[in-house]
PDB file of N, CA and C in Angstrom:
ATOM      1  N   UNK A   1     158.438  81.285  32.396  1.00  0.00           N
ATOM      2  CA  UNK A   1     158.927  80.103  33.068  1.00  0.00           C
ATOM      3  C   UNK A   1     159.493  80.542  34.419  1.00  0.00           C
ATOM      4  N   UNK A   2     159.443  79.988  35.361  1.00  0.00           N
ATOM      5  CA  UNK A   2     159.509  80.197  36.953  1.00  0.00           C
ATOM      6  C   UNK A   2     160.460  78.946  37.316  1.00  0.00           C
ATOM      7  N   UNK A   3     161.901  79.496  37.914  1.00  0.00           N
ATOM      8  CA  UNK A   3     162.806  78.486  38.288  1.00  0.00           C
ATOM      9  C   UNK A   3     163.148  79.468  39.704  1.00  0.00           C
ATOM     10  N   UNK A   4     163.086  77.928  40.661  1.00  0.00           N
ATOM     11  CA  UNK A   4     163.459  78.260  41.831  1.00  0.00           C
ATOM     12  C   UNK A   4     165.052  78.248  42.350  1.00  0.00           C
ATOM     13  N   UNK A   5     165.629  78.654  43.046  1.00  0.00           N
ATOM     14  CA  UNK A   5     166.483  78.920  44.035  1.00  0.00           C
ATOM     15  C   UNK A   5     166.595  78.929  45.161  1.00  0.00           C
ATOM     16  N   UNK A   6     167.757  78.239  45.732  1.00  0.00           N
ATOM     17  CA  UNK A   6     167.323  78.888  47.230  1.00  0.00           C
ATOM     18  C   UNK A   6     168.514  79.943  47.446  1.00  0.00           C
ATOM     19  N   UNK A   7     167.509  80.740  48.769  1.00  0.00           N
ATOM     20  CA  UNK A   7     168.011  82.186  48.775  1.00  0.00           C
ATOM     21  C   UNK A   7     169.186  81.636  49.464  1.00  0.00           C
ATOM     22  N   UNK A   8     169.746  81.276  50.567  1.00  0.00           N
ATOM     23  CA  UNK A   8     170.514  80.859  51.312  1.00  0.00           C
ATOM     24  C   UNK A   8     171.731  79.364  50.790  1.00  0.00           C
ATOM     25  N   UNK A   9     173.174  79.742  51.546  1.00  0.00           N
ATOM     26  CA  UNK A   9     173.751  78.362  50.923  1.00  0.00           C
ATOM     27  C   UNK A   9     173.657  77.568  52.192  1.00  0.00           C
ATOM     28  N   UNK A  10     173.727  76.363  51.687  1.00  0.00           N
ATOM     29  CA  UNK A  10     173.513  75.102  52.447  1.00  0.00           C
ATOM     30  C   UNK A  10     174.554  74.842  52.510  1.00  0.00           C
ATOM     31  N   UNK A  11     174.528  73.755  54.253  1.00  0.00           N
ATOM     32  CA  UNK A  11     175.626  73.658  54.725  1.00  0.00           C
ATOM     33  C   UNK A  11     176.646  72.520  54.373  1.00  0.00           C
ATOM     34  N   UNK A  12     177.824  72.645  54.386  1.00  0.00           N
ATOM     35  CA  UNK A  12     179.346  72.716  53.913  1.00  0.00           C
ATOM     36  C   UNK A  12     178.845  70.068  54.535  1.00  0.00           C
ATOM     37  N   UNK A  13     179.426  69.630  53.336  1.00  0.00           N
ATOM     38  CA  UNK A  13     179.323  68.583  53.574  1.00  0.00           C
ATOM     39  C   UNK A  13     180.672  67.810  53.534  1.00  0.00           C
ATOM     40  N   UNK A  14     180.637  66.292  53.999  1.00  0.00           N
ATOM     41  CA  UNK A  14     181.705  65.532  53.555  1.00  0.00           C
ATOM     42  C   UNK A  14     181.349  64.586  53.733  1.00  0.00           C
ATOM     43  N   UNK A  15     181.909  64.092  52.274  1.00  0.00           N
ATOM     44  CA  UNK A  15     181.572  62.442  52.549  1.00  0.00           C
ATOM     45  C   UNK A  15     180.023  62.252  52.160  1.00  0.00           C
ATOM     46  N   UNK A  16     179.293  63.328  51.712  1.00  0.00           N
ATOM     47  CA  UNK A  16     177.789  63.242  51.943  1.00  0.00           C
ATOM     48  C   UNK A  16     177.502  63.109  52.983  1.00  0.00           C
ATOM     49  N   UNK A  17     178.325  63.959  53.974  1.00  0.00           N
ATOM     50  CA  UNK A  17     176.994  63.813  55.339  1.00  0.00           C
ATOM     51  C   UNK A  17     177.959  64.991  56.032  1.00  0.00           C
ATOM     52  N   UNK A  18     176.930  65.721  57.063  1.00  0.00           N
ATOM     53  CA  UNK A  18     177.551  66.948  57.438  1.00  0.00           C
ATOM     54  C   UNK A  18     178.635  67.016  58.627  1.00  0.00           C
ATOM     55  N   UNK A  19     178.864  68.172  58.888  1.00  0.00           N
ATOM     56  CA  UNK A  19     180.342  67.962  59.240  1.00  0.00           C
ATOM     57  C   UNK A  19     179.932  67.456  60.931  1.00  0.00           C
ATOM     58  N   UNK A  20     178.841  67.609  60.806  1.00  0.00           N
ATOM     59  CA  UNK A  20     178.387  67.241  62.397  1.00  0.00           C
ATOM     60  C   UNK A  20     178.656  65.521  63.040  1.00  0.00           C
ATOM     61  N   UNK A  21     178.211  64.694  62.023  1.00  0.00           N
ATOM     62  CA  UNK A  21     177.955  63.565  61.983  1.00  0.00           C
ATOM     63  C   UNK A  21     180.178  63.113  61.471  1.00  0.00           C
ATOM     64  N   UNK A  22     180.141  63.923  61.298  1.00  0.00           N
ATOM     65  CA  UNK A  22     181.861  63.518  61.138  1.00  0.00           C
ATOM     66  C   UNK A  22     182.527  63.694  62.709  1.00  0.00           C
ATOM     67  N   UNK A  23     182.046  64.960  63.181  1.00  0.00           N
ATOM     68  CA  UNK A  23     182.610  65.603  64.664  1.00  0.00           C
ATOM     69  C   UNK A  23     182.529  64.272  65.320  1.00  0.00           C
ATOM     70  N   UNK A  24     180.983  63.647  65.337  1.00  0.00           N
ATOM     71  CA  UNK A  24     180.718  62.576  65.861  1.00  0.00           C
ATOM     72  C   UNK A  24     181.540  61.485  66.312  1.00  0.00           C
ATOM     73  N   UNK A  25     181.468  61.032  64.758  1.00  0.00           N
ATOM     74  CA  UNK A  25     182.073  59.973  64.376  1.00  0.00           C
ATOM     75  C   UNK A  25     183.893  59.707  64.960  1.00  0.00           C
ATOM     76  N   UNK A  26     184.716  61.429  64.720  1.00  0.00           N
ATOM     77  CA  UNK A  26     185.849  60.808  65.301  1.00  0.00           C
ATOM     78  C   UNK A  26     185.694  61.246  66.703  1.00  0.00           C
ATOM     79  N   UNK A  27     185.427  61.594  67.200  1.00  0.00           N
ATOM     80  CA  UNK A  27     184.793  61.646  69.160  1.00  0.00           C
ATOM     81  C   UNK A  27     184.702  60.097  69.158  1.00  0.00           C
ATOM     82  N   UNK A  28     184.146  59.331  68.801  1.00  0.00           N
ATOM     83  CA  UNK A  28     183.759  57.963  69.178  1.00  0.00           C
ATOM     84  C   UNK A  28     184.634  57.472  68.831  1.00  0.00           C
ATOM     85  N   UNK A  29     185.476  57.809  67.847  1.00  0.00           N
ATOM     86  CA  UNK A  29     186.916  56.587  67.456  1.00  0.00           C
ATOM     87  C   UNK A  29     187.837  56.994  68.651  1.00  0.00           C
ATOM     88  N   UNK A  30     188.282  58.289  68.476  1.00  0.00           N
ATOM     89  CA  UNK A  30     189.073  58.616  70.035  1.00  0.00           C
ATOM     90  C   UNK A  30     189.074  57.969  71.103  1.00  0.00           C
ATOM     91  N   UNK A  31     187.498  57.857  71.264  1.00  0.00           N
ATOM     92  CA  UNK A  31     186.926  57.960  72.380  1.00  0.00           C
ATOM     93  C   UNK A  31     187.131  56.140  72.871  1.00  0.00           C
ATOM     94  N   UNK A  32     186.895  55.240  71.610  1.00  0.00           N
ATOM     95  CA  UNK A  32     187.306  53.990  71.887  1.00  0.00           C
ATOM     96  C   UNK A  32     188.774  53.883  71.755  1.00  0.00           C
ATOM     97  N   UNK A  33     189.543  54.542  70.984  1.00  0.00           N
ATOM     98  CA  UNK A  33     190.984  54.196  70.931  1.00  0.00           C
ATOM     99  C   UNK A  33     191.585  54.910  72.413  1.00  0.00           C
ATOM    100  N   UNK A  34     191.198  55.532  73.210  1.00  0.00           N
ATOM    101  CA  UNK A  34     191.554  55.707  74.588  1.00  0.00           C
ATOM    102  C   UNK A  34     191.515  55.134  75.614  1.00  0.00           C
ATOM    103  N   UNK A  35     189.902  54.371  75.676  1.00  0.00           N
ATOM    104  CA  UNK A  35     189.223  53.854  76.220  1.00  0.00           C
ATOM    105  C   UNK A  35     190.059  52.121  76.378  1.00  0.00           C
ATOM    106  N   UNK A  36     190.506  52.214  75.196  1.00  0.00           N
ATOM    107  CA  UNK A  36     190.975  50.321  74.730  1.00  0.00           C
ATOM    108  C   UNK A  36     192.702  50.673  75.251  1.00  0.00           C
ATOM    109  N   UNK A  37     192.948  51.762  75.290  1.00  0.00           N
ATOM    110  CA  UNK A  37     194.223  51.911  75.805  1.00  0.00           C
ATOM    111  C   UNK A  37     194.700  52.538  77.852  1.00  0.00           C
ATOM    112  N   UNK A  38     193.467  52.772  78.300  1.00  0.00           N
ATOM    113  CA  UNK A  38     193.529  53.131  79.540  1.00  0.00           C
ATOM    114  C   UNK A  38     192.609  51.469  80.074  1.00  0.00           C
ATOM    115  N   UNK A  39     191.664  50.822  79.516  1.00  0.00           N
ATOM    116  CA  UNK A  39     191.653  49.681  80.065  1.00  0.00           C
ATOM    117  C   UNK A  39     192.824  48.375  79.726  1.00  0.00           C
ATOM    118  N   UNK A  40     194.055  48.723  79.076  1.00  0.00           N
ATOM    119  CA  UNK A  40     194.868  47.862  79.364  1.00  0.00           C
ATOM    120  C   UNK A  40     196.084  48.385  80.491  1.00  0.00           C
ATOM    121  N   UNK A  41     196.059  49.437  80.949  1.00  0.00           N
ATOM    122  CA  UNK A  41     196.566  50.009  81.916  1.00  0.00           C
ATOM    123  C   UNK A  41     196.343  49.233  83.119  1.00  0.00           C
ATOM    124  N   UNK A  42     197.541  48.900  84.345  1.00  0.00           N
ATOM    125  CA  UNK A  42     197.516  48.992  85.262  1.00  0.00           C
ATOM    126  C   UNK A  42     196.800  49.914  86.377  1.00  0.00           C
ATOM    127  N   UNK A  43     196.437  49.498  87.488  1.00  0.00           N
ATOM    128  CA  UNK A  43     195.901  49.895  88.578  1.00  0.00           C
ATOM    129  C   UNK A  43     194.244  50.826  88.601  1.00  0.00           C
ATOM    130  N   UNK A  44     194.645  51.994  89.178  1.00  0.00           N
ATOM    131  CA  UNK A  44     193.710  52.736  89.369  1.00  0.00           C
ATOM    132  C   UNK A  44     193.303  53.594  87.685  1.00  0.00           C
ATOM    133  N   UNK A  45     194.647  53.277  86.856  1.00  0.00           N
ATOM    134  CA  UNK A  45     193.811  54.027  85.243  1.00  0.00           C
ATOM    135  C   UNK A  45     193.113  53.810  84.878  1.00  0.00           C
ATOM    136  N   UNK A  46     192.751  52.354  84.738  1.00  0.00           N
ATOM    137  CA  UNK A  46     191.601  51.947  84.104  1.00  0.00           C
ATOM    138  C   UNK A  46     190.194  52.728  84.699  1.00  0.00           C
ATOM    139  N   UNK A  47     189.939  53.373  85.432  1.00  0.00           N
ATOM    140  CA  UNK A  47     188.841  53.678  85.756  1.00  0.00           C
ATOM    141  C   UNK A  47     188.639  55.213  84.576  1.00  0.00           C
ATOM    142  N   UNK A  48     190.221  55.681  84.169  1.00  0.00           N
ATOM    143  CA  UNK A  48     190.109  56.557  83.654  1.00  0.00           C
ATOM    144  C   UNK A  48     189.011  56.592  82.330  1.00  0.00           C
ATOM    145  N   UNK A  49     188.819  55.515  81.779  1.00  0.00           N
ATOM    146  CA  UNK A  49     187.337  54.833  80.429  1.00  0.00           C
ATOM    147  C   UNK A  49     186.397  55.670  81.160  1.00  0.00           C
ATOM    148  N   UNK A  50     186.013  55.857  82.394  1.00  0.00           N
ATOM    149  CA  UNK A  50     184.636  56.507  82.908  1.00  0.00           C
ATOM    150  C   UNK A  50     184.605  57.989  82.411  1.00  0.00           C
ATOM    151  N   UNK A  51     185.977  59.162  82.814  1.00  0.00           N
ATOM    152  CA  UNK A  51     185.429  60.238  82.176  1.00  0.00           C
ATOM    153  C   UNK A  51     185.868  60.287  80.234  1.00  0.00           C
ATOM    154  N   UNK A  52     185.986  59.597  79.924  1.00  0.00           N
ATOM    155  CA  UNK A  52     186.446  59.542  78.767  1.00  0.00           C
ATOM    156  C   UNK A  52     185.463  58.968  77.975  1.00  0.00           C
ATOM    157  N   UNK A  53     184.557  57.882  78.400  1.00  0.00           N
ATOM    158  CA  UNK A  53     183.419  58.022  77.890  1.00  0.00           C
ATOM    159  C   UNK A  53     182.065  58.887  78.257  1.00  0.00           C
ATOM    160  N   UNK A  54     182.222  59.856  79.216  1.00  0.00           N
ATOM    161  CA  UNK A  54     181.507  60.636  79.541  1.00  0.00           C
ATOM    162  C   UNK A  54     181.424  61.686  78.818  1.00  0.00           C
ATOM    163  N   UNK A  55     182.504  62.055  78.649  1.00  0.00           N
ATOM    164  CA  UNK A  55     183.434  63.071  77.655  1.00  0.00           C
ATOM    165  C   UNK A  55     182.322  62.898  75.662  1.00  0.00           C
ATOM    166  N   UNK A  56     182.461  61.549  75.766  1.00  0.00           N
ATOM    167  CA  UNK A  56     182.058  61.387  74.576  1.00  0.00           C
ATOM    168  C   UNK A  56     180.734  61.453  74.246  1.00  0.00           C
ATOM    169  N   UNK A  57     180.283  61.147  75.607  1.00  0.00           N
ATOM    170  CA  UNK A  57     178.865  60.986  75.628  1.00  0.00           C
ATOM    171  C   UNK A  57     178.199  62.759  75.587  1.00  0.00           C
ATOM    172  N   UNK A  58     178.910  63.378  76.267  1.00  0.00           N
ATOM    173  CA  UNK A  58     178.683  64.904  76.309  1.00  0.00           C
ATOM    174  C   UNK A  58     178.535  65.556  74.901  1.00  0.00           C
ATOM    175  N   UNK A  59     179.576  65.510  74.423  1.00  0.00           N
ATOM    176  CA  UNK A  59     180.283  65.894  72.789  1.00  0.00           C
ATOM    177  C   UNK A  59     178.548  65.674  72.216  1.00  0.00           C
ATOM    178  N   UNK A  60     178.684  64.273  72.059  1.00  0.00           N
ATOM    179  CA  UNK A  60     177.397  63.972  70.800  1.00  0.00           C
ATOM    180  C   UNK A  60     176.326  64.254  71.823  1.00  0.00           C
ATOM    181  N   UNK A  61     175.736  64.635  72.441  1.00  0.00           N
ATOM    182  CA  UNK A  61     174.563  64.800  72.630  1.00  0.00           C
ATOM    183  C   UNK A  61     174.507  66.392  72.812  1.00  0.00           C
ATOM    184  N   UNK A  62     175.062  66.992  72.593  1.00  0.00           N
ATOM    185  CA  UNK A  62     175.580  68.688  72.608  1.00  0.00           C
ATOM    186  C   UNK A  62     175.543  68.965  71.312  1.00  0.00           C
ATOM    187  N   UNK A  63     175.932  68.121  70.227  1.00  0.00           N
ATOM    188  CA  UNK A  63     175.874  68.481  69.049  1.00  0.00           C
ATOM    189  C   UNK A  63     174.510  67.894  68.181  1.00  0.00           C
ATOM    190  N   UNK A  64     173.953  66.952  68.923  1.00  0.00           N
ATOM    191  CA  UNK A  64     172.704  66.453  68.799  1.00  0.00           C
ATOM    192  C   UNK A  64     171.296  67.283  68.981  1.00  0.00           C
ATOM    193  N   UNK A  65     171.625  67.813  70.417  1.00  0.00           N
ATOM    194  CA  UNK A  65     170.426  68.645  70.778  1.00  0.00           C
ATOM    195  C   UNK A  65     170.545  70.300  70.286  1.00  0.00           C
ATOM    196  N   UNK A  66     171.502  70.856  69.844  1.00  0.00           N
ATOM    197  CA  UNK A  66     172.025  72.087  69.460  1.00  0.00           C
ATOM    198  C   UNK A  66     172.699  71.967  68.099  1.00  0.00           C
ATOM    199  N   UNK A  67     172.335  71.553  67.352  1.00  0.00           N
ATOM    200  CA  UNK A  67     172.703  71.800  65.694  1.00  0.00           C
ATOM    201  C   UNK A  67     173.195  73.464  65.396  1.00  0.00           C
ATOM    202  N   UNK A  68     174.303  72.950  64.627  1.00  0.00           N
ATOM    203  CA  UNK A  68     174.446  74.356  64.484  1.00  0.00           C
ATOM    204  C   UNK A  68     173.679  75.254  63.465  1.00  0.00           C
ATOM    205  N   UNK A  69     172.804  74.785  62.433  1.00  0.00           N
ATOM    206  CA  UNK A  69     171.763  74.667  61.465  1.00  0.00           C
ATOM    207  C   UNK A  69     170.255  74.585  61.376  1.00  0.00           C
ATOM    208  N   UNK A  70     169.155  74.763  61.051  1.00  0.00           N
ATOM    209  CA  UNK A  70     168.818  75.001  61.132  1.00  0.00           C
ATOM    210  C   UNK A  70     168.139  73.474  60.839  1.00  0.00           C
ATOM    211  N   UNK A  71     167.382  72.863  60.810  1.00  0.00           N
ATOM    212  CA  UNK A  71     166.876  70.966  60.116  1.00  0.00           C
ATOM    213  C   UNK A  71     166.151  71.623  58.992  1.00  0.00           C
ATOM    214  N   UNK A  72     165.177  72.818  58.718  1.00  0.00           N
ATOM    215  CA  UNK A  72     163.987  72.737  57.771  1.00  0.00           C
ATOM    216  C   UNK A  72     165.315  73.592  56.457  1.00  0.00           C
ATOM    217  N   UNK A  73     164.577  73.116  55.212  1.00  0.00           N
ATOM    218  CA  UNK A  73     165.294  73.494  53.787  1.00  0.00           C
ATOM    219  C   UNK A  73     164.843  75.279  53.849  1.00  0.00           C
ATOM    220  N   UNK A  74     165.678  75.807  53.266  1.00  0.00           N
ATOM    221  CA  UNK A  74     166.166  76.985  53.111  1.00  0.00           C
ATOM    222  C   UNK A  74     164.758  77.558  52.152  1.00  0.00           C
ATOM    223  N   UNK A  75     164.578  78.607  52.782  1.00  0.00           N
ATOM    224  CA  UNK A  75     163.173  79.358  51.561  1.00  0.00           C
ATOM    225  C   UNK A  75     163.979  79.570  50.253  1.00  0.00           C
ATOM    226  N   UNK A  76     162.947  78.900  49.290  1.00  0.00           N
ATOM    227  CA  UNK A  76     163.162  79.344  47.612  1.00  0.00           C
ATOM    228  C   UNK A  76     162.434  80.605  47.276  1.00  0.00           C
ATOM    229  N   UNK A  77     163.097  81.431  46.258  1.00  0.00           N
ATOM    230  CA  UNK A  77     163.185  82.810  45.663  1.00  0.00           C
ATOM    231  C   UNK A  77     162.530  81.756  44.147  1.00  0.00           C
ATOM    232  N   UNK A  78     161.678  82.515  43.592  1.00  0.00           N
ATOM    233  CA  UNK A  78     161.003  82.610  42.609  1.00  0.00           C
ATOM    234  C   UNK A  78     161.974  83.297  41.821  1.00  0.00           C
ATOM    235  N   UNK A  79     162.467  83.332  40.578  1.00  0.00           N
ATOM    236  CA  UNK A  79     162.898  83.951  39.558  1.00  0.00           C
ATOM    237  C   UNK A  79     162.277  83.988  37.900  1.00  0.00           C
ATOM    238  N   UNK A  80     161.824  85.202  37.458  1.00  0.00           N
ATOM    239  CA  UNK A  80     161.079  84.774  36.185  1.00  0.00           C
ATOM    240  C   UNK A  80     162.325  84.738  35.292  1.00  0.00           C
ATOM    241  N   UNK A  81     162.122  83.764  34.063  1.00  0.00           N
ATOM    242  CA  UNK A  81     163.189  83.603  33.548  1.00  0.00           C
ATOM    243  C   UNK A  81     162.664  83.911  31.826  1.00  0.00           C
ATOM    244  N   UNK A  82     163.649  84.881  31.793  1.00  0.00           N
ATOM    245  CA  UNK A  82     162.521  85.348  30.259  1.00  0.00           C
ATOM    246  C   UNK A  82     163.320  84.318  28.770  1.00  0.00           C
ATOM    247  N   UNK A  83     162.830  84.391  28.092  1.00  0.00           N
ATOM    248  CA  UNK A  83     163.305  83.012  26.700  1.00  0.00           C
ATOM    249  C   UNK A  83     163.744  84.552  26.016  1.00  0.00           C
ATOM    250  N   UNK A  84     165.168  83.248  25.087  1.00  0.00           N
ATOM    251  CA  UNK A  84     165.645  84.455  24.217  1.00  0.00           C
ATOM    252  C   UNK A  84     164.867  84.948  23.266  1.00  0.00           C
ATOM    253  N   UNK A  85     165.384  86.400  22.382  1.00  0.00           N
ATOM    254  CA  UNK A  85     164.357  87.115  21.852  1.00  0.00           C
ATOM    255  C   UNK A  85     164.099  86.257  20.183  1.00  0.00           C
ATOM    256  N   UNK A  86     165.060  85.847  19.868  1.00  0.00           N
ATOM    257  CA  UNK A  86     165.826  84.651  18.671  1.00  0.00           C
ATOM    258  C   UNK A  86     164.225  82.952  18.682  1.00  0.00           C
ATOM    259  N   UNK A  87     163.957  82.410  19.990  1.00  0.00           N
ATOM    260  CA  UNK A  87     163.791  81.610  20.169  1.00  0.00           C
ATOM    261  C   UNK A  87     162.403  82.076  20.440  1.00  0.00           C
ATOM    262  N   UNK A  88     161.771  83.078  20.511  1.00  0.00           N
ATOM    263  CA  UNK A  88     159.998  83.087  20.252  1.00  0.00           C
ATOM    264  C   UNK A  88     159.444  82.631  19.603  1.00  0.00           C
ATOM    265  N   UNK A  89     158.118  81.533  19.796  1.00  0.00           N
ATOM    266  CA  UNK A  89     157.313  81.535  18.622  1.00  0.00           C
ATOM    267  C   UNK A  89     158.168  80.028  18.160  1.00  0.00           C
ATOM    268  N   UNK A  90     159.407  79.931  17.710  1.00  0.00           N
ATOM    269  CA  UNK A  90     160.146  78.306  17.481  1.00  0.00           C
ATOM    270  C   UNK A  90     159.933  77.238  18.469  1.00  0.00           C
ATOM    271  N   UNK A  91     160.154  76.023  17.894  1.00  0.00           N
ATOM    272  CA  UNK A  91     159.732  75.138  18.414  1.00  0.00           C
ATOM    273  C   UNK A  91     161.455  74.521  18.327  1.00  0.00           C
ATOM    274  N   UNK A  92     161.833  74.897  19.685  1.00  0.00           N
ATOM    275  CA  UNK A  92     163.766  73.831  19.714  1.00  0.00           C
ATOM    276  C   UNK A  92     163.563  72.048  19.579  1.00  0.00           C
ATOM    277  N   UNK A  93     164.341  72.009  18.354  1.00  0.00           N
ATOM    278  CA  UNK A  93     164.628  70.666  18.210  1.00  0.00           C
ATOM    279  C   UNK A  93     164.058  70.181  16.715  1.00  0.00           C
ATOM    280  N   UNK A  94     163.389  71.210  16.288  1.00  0.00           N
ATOM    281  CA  UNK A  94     162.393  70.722  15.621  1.00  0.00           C
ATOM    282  C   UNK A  94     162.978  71.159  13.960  1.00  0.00           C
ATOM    283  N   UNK A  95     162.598  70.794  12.762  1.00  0.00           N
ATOM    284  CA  UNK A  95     163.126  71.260  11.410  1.00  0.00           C
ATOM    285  C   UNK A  95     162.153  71.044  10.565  1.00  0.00           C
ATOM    286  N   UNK A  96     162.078  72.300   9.714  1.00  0.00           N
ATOM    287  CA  UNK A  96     161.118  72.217   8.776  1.00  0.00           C
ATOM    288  C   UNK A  96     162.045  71.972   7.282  1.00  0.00           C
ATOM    289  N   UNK A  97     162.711  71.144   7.344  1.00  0.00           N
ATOM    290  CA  UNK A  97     163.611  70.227   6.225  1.00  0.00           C
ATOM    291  C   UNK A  97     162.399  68.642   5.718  1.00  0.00           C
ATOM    292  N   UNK A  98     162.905  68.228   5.001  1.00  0.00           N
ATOM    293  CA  UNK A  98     161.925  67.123   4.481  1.00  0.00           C
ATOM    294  C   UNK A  98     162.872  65.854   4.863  1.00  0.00           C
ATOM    295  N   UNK A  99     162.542  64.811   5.583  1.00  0.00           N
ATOM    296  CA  UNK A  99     163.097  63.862   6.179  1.00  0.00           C
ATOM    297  C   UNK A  99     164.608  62.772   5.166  1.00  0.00           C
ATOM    298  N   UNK A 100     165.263  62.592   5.139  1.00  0.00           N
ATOM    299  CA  UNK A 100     166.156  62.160   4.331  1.00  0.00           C
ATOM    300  C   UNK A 100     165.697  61.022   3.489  1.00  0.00           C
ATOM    301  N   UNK A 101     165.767  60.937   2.262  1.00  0.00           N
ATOM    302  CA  UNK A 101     165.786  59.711   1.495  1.00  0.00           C
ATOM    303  C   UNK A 101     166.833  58.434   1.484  1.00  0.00           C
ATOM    304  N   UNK A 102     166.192  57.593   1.917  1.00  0.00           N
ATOM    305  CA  UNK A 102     167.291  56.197   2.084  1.00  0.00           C
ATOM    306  C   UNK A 102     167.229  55.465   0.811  1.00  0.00           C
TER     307      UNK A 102
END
């Protein structure tokens, strides 16, 4: 019997989804909770939303085009897996008893 593995560990998750798509995710909350707080600002701040969404825009597309990972699944290792020496030749599950009388 032949059970696979992979040789390599896969990368570290949360939430079911990787830590990349998290980096993301709070960059963009920041990125609006700054944004919603320098456009209620007086005068010349408000313009400050421009590098601050630039900022954000940088972040995710840096982590977009440069993964730190690799996208294709990790090569599997073949392992032969030998059956115990007890369990040759038997059939598991099975009984050579005569079925119960009701």
């Amino acid at each position: 019997m032949h059970v696979k593995y992979p040789e390599t560990k896969m990368a570290s998750t949360l939430l079911n989804v990787g830590t990349g798509v998290v980096v993301i995710a709070v960059v963009w909350i920041l990125a609006l909770v700054f944004g919603m707080m320098l456009l209620r600002a007086s005068g010349s701040a408000k313009l400050g939303v421009v590098p601050v969404f630039l900022l954000a825009v940088t972040i995710t597309l840096a982590l977009v085009f440069f993964p730190r990972s690799p996208e294709t699944t990790p090569p599997f290792k073949e392992i032969e897996v030998e059956p115990h020496p007890h369990l040759i030749g038997a059939e598991i599950g099975t009984s050579t008893a005569p079925p119960p009388r009701i």
